[in-house]
N, C-alpha and C. Protein backbone atom coordinates (compact mmCIF):
# COMPACT_ATOMS: atom_id res chain seq x y z
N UNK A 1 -51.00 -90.19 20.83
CA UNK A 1 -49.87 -89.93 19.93
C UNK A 1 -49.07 -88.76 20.47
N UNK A 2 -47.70 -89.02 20.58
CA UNK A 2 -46.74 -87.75 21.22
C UNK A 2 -47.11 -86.49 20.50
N UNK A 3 -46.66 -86.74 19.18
CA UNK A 3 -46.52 -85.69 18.15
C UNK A 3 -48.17 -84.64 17.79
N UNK A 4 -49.27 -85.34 18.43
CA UNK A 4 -50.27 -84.61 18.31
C UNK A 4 -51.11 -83.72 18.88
N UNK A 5 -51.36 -82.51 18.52
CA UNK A 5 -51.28 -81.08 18.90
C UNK A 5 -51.98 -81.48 19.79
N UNK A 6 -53.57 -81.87 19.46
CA UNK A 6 -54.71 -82.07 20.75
C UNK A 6 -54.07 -83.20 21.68
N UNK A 7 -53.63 -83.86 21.43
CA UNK A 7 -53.45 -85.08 22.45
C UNK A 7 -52.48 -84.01 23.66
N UNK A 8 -51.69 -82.98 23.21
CA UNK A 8 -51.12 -82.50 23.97
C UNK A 8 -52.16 -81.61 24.75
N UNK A 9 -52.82 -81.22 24.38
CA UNK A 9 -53.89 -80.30 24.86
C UNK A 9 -54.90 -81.40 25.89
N UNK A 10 -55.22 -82.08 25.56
CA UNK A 10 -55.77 -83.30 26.42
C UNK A 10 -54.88 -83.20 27.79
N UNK A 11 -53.30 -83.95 27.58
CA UNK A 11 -52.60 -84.05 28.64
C UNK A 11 -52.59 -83.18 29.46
N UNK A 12 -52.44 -81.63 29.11
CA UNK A 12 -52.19 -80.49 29.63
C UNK A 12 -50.91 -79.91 29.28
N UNK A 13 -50.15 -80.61 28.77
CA UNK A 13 -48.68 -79.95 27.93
C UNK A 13 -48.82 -78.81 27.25
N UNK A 14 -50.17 -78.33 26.92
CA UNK A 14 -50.48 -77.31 26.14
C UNK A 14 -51.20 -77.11 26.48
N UNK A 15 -51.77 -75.34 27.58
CA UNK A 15 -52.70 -74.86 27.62
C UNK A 15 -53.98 -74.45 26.80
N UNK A 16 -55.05 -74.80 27.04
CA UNK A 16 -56.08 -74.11 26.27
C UNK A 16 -57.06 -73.63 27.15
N UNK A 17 -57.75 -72.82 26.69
CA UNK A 17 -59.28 -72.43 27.26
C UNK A 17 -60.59 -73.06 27.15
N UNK A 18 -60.83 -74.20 28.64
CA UNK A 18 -61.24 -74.95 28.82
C UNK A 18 -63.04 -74.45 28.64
N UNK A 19 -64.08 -75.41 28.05
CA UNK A 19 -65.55 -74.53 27.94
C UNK A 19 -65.94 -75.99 28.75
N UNK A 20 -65.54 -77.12 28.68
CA UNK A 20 -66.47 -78.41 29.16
C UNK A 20 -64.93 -79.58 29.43
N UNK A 21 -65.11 -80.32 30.47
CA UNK A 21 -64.20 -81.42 29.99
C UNK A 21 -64.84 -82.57 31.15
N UNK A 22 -64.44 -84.21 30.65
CA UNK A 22 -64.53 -85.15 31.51
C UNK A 22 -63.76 -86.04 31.05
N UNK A 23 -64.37 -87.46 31.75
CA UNK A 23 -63.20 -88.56 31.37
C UNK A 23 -63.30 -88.51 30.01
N UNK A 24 -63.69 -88.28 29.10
CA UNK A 24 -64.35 -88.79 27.70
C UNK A 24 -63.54 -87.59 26.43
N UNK A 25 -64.28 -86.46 26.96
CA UNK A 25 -64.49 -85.32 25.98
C UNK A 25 -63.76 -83.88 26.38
N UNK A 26 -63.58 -83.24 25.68
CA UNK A 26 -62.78 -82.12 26.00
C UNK A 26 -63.23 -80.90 24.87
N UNK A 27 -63.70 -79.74 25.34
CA UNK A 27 -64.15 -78.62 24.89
C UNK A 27 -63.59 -77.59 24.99
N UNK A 28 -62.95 -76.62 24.30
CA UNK A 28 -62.02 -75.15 24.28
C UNK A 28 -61.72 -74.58 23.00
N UNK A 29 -61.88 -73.45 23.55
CA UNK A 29 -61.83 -72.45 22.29
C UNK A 29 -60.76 -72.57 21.21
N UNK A 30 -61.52 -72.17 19.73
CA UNK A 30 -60.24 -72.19 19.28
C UNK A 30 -59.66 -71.07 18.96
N UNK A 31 -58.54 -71.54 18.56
CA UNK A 31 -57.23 -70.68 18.86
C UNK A 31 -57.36 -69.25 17.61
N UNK A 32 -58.06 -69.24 16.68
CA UNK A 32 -58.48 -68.58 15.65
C UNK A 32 -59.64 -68.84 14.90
N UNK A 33 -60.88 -68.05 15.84
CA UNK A 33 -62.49 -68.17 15.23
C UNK A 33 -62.48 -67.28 14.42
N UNK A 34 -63.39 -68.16 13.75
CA UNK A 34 -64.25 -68.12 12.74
C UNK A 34 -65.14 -67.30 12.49
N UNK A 35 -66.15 -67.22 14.04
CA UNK A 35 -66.84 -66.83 14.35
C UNK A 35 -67.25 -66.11 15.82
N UNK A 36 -68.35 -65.29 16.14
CA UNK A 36 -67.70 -64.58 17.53
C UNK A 36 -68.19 -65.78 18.46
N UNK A 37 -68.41 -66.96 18.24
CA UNK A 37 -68.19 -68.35 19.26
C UNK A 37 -67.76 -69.53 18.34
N UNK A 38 -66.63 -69.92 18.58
CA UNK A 38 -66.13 -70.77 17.93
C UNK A 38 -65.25 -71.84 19.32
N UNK A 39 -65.69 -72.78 19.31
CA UNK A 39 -65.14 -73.64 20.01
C UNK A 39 -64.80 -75.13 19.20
N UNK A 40 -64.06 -76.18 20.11
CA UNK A 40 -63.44 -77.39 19.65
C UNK A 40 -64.40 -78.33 20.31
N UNK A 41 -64.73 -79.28 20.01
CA UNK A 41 -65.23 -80.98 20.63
C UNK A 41 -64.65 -81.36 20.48
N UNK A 42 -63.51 -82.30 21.03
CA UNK A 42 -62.30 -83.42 20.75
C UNK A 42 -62.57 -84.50 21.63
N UNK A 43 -62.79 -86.01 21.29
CA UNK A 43 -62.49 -86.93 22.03
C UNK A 43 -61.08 -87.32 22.12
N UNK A 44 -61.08 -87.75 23.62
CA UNK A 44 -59.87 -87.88 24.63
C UNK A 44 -59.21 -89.04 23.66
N UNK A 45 -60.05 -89.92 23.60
CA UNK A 45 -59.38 -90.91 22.34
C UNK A 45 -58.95 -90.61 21.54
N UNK A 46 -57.69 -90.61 21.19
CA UNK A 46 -57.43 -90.44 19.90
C UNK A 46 -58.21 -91.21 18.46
N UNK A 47 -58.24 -90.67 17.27
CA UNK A 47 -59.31 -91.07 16.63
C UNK A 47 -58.75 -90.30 14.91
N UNK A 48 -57.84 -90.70 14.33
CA UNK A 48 -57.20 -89.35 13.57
C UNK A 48 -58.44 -88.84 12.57
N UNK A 49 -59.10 -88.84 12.43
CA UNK A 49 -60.40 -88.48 11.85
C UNK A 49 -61.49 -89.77 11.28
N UNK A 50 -63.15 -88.77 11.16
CA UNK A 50 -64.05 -89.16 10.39
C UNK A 50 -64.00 -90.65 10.17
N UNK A 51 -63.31 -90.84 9.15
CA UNK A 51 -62.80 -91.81 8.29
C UNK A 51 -62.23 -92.85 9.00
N UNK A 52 -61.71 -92.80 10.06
CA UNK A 52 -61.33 -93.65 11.54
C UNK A 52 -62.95 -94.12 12.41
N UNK A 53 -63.46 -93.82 12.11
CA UNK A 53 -64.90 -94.08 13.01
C UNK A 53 -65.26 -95.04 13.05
N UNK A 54 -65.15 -96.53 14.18
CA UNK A 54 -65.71 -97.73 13.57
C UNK A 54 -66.68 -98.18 15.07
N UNK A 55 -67.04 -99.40 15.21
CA UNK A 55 -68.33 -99.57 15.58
C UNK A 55 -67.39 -99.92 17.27
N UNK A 56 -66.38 -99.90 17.64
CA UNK A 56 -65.75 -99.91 18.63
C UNK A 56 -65.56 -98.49 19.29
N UNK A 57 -65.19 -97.58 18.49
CA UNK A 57 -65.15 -96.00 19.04
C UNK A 57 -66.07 -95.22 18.46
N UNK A 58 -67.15 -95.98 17.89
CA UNK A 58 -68.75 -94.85 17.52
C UNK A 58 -69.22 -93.95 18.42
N UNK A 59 -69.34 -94.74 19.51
CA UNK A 59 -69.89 -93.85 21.04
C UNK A 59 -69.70 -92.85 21.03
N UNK A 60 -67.86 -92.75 21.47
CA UNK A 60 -67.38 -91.29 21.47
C UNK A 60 -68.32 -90.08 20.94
N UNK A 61 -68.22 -90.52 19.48
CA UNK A 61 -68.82 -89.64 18.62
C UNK A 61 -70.43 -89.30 19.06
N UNK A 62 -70.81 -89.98 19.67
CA UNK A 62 -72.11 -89.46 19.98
C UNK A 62 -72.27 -88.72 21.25
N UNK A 63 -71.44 -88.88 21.97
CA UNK A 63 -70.67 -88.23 23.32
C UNK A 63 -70.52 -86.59 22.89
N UNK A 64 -69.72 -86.39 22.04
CA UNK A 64 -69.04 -85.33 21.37
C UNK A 64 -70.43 -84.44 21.45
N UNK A 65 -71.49 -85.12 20.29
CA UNK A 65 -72.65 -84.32 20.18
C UNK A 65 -73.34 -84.22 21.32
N UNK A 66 -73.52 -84.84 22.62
CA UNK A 66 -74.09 -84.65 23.62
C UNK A 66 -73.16 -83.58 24.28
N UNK A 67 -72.38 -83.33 24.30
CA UNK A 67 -71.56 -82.41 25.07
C UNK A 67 -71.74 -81.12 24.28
N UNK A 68 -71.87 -80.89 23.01
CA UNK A 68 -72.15 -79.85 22.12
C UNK A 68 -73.61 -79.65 22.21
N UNK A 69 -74.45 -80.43 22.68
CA UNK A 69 -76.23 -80.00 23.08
C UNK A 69 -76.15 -79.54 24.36
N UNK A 70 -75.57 -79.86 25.03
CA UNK A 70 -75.00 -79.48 26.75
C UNK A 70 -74.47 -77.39 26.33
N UNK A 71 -73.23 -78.10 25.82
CA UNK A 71 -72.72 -76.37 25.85
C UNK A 71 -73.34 -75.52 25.33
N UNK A 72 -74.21 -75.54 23.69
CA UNK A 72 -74.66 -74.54 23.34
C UNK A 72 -76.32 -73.84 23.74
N UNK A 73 -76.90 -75.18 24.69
CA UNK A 73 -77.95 -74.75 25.81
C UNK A 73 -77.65 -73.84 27.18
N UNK A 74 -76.54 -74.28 27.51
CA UNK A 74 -76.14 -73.38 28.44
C UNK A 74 -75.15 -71.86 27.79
N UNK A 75 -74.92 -71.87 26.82
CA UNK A 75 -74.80 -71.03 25.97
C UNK A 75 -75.59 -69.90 25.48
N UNK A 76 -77.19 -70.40 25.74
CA UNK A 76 -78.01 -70.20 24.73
C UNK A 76 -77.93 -69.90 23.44
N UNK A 77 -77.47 -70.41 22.91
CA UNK A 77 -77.32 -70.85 21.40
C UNK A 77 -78.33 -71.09 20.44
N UNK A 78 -79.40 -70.88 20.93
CA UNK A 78 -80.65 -71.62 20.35
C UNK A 78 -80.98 -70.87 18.83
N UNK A 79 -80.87 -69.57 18.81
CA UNK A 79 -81.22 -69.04 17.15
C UNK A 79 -80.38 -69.53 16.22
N UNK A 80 -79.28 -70.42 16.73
CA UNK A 80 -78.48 -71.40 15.82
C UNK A 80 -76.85 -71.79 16.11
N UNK A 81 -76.19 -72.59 15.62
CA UNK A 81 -74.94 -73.09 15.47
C UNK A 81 -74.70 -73.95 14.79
N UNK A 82 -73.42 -74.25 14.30
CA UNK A 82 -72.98 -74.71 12.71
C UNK A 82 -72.04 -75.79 13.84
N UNK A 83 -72.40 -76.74 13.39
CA UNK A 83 -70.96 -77.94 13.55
C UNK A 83 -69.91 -78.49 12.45
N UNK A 84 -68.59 -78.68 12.41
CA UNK A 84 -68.15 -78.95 11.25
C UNK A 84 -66.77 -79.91 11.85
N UNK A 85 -66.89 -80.95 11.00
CA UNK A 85 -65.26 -81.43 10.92
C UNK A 85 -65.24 -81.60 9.57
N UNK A 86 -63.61 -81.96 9.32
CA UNK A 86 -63.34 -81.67 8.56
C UNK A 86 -62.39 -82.72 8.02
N UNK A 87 -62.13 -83.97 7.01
CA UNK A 87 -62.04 -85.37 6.87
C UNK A 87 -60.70 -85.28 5.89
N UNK A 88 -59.32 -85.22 6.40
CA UNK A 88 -58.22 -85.38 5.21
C UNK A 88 -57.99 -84.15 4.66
N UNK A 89 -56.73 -84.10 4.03
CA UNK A 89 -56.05 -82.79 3.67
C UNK A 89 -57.09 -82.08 2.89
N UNK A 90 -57.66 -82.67 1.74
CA UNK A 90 -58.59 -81.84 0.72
C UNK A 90 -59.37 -81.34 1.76
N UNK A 91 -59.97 -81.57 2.73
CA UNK A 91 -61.48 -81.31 2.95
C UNK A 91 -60.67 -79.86 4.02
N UNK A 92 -59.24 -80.13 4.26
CA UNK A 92 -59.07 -78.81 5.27
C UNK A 92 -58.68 -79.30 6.66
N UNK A 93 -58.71 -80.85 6.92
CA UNK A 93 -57.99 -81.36 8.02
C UNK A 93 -57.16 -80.77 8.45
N UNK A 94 -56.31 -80.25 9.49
CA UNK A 94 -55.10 -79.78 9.77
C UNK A 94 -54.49 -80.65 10.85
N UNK A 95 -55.14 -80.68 11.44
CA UNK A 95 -54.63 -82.02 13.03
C UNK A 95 -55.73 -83.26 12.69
N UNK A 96 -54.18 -84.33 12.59
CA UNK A 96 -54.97 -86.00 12.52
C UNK A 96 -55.80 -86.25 13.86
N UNK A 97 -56.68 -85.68 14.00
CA UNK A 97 -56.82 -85.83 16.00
C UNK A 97 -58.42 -85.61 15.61
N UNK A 98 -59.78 -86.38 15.34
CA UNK A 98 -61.18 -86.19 14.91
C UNK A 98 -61.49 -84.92 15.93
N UNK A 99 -62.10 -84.01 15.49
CA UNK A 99 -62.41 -82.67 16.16
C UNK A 99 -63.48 -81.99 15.78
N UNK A 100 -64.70 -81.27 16.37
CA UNK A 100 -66.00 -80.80 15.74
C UNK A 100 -65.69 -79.38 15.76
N UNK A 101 -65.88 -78.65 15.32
CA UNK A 101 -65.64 -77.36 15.43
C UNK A 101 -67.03 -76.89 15.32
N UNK A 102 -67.45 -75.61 16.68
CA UNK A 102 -68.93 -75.35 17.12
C UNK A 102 -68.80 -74.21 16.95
N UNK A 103 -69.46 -73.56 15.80
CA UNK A 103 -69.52 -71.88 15.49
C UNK A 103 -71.15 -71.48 15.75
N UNK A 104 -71.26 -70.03 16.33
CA UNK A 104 -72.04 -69.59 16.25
C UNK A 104 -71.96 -67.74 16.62
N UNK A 105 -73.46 -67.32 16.82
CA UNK A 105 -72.67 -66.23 17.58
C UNK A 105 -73.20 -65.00 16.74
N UNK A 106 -73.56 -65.14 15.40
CA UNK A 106 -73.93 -64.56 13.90
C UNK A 106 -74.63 -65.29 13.04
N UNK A 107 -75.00 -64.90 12.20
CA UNK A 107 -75.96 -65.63 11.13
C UNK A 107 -74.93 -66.13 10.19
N UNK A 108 -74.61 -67.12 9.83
CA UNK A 108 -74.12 -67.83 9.60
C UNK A 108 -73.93 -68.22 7.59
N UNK A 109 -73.48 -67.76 6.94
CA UNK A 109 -73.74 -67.78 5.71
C UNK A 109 -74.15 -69.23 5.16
N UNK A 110 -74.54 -69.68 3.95
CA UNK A 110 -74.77 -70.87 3.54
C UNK A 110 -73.27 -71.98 3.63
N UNK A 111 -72.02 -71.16 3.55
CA UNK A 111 -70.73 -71.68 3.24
C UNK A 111 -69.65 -70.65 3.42
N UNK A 112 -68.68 -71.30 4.69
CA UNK A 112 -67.96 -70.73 5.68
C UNK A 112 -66.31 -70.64 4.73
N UNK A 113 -66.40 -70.58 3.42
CA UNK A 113 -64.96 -70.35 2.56
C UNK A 113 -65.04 -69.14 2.35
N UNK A 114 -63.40 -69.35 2.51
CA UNK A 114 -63.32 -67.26 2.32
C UNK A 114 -63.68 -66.60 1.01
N UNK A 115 -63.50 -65.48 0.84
CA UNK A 115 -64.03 -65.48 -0.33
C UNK A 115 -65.41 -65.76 -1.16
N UNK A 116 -66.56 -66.35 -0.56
CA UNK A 116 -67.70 -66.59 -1.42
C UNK A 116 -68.74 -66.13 -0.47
């Protein structure tokens, strides 16, 4: 999709700070963590979220998590990390583009809303 932020970030039209990439998957920081490690999982496919997931582009999605067991081992990550997407406007979607967001880095509260 032209109009979509990651797809531009995929192409290279938009720089980011690359942590992992191949034909498939693409990994880089985001642009305002969360946490003191906060990175992106995005498949190269477009996929506008969750709710898009069907038994033709499932893989991906399991790709995503293999690349997120990859980075946060070589990370060492191991006392923990939080994965999150996030499914449609209510839930906090911001880009139609399916995306995991990989926090860690700190102990991690029960629930990552401001305020509680």
């Amino acid at each position: 999709m032209s109009d979509c932020l990651f797809c531009k970030i995929i192409s290279g039209e938009i720089p980011s700070t690359k942590r992992y990439e191949d034909e498939d998957v693409i990994a880089f920081n985001d642009l305002y963590p969360q946490a003191p490690v906060h990175f992106l999982v995005v498949p190269k496919q477009h996929i506008a979220g969750a709710a898009d997931i069907t038994s033709e582009n499932s893989a991906i999605v399991g790709k995503c998590f293999e690349v997120i067991a990859k980075i946060t081992t070589q990370e060492q990550l191991a006392s923990g990390f939080r994965v999150i997407t996030n499914c449609g406007a209510d839930a906090g979607q911001t880009i139609d583009h399916l995306h995991f967001h990989v926090l860690a880095g700190k102990k991690l509260g029960p629930m990552l809303c401001p305020g509680k």
